[in-house]
N, C-alpha and C. Protein backbone atom coordinates (compact mmCIF):
# COMPACT_ATOMS: atom_id res chain seq x y z
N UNK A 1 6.27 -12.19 11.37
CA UNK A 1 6.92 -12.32 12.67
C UNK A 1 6.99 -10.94 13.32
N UNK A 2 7.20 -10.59 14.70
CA UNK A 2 7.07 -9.66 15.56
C UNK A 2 6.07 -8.86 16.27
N UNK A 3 5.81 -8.01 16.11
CA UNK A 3 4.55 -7.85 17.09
C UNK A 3 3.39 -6.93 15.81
N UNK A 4 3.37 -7.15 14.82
CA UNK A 4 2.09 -6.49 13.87
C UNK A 4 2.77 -5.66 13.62
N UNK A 5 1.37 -4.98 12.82
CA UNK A 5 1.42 -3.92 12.01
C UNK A 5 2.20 -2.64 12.93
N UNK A 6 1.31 -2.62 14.09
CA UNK A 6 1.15 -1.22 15.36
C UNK A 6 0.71 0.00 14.15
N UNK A 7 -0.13 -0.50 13.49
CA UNK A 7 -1.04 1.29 13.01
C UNK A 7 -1.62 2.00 14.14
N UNK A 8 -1.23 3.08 13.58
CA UNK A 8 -1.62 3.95 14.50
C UNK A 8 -3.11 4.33 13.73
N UNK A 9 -4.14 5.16 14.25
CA UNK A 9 -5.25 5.40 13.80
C UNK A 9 -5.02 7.07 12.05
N UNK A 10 -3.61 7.31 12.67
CA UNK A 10 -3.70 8.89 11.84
C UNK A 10 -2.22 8.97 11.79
N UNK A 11 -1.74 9.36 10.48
CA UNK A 11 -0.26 9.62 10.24
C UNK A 11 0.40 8.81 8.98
N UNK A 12 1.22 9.19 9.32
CA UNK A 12 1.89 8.40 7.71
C UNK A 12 3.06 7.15 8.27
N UNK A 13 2.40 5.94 7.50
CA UNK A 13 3.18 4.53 7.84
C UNK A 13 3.72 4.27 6.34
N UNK A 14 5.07 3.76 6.59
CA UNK A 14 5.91 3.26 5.64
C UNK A 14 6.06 2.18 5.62
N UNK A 15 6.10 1.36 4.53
CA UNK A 15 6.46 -0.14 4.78
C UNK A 15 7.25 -0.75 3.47
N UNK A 16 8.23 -1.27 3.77
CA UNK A 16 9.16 -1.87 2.95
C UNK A 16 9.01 -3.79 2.71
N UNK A 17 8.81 -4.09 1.99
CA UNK A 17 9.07 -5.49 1.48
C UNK A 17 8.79 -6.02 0.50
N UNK A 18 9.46 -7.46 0.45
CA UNK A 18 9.98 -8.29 -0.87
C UNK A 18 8.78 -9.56 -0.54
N UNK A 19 8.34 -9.87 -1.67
CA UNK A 19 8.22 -11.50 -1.98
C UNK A 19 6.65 -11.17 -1.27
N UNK A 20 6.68 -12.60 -0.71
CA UNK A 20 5.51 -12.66 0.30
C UNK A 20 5.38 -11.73 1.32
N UNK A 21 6.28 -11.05 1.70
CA UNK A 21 5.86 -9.70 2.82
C UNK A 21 4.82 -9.24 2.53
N UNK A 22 4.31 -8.91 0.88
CA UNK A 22 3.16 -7.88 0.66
C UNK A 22 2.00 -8.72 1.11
N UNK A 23 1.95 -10.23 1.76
CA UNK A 23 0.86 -10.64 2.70
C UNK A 23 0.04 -10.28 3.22
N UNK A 24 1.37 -9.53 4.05
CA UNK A 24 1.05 -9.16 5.89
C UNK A 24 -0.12 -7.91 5.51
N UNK A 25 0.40 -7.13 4.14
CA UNK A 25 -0.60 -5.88 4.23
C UNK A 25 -1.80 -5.73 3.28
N UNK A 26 -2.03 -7.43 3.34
CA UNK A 26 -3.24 -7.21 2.32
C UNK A 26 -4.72 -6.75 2.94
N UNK A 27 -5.00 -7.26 4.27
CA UNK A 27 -5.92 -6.80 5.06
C UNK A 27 -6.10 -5.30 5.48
N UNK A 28 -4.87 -4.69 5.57
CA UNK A 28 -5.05 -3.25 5.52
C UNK A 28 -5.52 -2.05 4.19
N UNK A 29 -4.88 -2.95 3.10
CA UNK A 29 -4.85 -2.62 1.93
C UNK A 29 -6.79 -3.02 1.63
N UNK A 30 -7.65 -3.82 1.97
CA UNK A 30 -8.75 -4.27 1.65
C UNK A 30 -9.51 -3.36 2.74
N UNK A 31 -8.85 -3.14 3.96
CA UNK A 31 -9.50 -2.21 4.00
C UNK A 31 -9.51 -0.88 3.85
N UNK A 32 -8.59 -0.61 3.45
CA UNK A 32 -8.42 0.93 2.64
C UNK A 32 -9.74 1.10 1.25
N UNK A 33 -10.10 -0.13 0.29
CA UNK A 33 -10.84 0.11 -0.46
C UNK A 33 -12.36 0.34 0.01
N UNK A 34 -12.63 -0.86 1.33
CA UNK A 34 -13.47 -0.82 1.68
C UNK A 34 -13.91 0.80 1.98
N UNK A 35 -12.88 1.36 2.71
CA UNK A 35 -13.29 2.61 3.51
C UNK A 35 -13.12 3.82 2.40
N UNK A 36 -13.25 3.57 0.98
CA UNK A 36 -12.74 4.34 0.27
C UNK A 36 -14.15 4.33 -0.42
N UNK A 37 -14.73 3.25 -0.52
CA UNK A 37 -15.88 3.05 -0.88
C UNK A 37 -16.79 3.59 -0.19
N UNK A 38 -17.14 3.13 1.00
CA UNK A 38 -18.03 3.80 2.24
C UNK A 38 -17.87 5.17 1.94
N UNK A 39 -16.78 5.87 2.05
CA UNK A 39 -16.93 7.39 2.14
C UNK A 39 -16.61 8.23 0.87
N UNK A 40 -17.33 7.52 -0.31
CA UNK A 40 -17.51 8.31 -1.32
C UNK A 40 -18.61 7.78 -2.36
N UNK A 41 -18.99 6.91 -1.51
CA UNK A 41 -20.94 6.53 -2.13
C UNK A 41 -21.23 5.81 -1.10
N UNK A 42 -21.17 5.60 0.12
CA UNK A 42 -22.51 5.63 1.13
C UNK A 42 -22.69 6.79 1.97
N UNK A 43 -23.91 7.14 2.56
CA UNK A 43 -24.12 8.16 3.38
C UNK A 43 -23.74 7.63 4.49
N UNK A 44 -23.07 8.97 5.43
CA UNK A 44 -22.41 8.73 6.25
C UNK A 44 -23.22 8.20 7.34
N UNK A 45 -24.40 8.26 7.73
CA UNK A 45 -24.96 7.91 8.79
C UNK A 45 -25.28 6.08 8.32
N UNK A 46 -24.83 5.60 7.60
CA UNK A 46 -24.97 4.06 7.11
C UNK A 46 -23.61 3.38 6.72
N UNK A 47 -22.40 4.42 6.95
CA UNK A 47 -21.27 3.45 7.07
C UNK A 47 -20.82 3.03 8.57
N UNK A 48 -20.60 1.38 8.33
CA UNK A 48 -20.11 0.79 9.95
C UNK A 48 -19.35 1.34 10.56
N UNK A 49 -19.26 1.25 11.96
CA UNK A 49 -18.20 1.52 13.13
C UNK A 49 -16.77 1.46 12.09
N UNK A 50 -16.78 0.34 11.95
CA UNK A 50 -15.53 -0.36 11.39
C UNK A 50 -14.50 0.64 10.11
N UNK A 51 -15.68 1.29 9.59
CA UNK A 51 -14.73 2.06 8.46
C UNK A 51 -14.13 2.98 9.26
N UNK A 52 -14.67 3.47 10.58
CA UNK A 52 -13.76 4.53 11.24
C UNK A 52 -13.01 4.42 11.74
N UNK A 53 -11.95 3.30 11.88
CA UNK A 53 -10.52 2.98 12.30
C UNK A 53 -9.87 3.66 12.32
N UNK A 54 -10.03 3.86 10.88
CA UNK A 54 -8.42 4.78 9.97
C UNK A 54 -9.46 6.65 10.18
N UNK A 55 -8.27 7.38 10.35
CA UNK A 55 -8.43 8.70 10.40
C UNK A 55 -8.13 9.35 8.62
N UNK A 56 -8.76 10.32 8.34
CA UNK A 56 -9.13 10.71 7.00
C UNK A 56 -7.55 11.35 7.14
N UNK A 57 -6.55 11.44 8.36
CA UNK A 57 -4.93 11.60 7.99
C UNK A 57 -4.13 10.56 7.92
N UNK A 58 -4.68 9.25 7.48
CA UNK A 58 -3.74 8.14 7.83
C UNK A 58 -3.42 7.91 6.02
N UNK A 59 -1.71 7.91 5.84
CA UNK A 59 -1.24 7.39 4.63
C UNK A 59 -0.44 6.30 4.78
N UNK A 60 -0.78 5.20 3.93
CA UNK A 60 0.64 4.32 3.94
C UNK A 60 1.08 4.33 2.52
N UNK A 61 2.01 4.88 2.21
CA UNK A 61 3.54 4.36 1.39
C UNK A 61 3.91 3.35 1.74
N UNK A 62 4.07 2.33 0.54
CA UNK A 62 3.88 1.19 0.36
C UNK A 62 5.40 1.10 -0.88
N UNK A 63 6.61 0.15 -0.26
CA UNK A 63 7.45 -0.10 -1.27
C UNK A 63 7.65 -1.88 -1.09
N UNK A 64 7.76 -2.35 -2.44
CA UNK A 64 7.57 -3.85 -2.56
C UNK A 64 8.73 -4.03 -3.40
N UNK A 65 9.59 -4.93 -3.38
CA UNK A 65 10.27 -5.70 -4.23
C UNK A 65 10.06 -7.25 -4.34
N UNK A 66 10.01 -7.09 -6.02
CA UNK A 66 9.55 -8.54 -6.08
C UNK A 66 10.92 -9.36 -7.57
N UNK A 67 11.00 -10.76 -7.24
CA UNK A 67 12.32 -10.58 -8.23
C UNK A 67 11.76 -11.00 -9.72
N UNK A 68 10.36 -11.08 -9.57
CA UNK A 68 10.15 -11.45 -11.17
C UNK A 68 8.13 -11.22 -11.07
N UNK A 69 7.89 -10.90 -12.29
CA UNK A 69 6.26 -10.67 -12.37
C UNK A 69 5.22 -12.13 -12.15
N UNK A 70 6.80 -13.17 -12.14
CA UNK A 70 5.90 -14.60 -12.14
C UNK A 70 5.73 -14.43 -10.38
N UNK A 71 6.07 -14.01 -9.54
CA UNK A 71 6.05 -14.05 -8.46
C UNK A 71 5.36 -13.09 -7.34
N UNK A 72 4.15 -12.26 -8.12
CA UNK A 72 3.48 -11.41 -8.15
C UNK A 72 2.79 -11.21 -6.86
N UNK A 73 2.56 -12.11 -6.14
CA UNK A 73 1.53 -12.07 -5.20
C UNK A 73 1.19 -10.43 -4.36
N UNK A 74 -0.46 -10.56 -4.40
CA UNK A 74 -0.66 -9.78 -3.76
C UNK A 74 -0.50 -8.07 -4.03
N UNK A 75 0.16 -8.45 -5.79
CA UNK A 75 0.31 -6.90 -6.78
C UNK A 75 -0.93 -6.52 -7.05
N UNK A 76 -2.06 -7.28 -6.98
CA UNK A 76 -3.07 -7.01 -7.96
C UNK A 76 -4.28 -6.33 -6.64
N UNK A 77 -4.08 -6.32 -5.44
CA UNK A 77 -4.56 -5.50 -4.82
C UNK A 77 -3.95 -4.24 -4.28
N UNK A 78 -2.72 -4.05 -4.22
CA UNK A 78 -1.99 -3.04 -4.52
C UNK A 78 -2.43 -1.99 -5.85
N UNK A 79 -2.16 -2.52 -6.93
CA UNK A 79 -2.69 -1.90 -8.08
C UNK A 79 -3.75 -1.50 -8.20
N UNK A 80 -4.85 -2.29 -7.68
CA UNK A 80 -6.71 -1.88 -7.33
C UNK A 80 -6.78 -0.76 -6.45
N UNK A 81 -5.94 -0.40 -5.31
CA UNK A 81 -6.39 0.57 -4.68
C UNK A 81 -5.19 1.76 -4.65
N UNK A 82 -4.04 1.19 -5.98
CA UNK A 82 -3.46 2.49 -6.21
C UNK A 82 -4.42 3.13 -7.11
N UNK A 83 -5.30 2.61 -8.27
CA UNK A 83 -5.95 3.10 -9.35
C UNK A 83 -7.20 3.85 -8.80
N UNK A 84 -7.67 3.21 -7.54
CA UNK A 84 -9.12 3.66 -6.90
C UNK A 84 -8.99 4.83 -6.07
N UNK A 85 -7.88 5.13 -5.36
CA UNK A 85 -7.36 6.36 -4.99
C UNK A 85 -7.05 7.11 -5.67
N UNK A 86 -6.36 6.65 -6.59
CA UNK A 86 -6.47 8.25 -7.47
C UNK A 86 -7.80 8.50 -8.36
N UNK A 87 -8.51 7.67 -8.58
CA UNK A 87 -9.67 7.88 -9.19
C UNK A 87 -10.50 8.96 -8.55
N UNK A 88 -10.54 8.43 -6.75
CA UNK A 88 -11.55 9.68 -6.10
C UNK A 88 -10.49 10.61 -5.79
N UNK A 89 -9.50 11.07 -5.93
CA UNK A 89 -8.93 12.17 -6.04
C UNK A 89 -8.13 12.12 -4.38
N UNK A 90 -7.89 10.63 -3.71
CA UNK A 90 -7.39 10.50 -2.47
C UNK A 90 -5.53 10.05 -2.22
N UNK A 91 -5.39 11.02 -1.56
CA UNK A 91 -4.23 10.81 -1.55
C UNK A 91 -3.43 10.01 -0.43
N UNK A 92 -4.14 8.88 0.13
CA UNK A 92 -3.69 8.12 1.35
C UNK A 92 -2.86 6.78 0.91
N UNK A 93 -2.84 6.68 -0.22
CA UNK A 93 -2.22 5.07 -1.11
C UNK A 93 -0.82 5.53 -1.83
N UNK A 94 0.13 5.44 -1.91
CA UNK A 94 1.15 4.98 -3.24
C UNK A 94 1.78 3.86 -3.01
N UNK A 95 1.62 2.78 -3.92
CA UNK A 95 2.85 1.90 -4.43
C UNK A 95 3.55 2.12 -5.03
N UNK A 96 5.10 1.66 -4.26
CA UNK A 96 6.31 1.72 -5.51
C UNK A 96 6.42 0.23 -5.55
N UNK A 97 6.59 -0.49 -6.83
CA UNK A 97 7.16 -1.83 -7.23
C UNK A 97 8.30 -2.35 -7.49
N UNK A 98 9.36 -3.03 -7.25
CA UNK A 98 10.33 -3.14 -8.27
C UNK A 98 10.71 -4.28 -8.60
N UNK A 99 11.12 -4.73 -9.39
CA UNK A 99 11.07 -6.22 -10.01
C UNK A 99 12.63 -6.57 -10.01
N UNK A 100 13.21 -7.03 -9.91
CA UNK A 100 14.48 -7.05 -9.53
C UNK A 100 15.05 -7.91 -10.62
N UNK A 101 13.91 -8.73 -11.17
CA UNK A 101 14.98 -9.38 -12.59
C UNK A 101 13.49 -9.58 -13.83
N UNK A 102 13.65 -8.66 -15.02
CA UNK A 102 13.02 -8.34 -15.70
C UNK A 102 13.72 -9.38 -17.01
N UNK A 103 12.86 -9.34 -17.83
CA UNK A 103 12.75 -10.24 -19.21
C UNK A 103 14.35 -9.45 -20.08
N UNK A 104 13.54 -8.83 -19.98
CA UNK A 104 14.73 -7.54 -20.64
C UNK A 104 16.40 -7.21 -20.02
N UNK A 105 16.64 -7.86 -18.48
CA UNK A 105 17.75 -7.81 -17.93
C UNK A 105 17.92 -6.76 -17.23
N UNK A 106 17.02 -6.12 -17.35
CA UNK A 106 17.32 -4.25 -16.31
C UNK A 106 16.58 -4.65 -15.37
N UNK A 107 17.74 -4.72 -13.96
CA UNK A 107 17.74 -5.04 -12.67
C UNK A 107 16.81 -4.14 -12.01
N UNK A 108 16.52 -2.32 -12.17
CA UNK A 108 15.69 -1.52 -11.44
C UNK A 108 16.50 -0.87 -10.55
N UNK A 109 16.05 -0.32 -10.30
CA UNK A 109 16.27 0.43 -9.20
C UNK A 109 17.11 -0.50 -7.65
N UNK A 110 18.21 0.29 -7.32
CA UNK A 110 18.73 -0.44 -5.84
C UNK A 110 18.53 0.04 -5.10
N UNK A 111 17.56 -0.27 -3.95
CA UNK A 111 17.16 -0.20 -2.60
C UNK A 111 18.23 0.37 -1.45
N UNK A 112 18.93 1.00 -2.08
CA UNK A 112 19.99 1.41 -0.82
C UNK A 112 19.77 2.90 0.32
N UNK A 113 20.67 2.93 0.79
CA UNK A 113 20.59 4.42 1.60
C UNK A 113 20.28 5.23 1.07
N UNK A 114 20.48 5.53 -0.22
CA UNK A 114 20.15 6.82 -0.97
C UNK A 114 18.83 6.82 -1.27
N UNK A 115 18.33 5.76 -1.71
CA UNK A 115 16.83 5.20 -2.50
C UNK A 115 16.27 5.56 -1.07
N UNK A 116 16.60 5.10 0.09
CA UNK A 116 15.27 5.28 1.12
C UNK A 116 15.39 6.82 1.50
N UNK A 117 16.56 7.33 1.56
CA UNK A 117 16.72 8.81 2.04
C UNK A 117 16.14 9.55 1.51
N UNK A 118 15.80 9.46 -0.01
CA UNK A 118 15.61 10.03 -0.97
C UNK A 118 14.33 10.38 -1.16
N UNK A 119 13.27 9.01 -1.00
CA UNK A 119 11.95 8.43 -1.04
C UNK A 119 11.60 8.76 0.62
N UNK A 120 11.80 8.83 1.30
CA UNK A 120 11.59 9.34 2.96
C UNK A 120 11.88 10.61 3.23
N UNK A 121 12.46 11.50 2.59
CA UNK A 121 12.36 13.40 2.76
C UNK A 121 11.49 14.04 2.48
């Protein structure tokens, strides 16, 4: 709901959500691999228009809460292009996860004023 993403082409975007929110950013997230791919094994004169959207300064920080691992959606491309970014040595991706009710009973981390103040300085 509301009016999109509004990426900008260059800069650093934050995004916070639970459950199915991590939806909304799977298309951005697919194309982050895509363009991660293109510009570190194709030659540049043979990657599409399209990979040049994003500016080589655009980061998104990425925080997800989810209340259990059965309810995963949409972790497993998160995880693909946290592992593929750091592989080529790029620093435009981090996920933070948090699971809010674990096997074990440890709730995680609480999302409050401090957690975002903290994680946003």
């Amino acid at each position: 709901m509301g009016k999109g993403l509004c990426i900008e082409e260059s800069g650093v975007h934050i995004a916070f959500c639970a459950g199915t929110g991590v939806l909304v950013f799977v298309d951005l997230m697919a194309h982050m691999l895509m363009r991660a791919y293109y510009k570190h094994y194709v030659e540049p004169d043979k990657v599409p228009k399209s990979m040049h959207q994003l500016k080589d300064d655009f980061v998104f920080l990425f925080y997800v809460s989810m209340p259990s691992m059965d309810s995963e959606i949409g972790l497993n491309i998160c995880e693909c292009l946290q592992k593929v970014t750091k592989k080529l040595g790029e620093t435009n991706f981090k996920v933070q996860v948090r699971i809010s009710k674990r096997w074990d009973g440890f709730r995680g981390d609480v999302w409050d004023q401090k957690f975002v103040d903290d994680n946003l300085s």
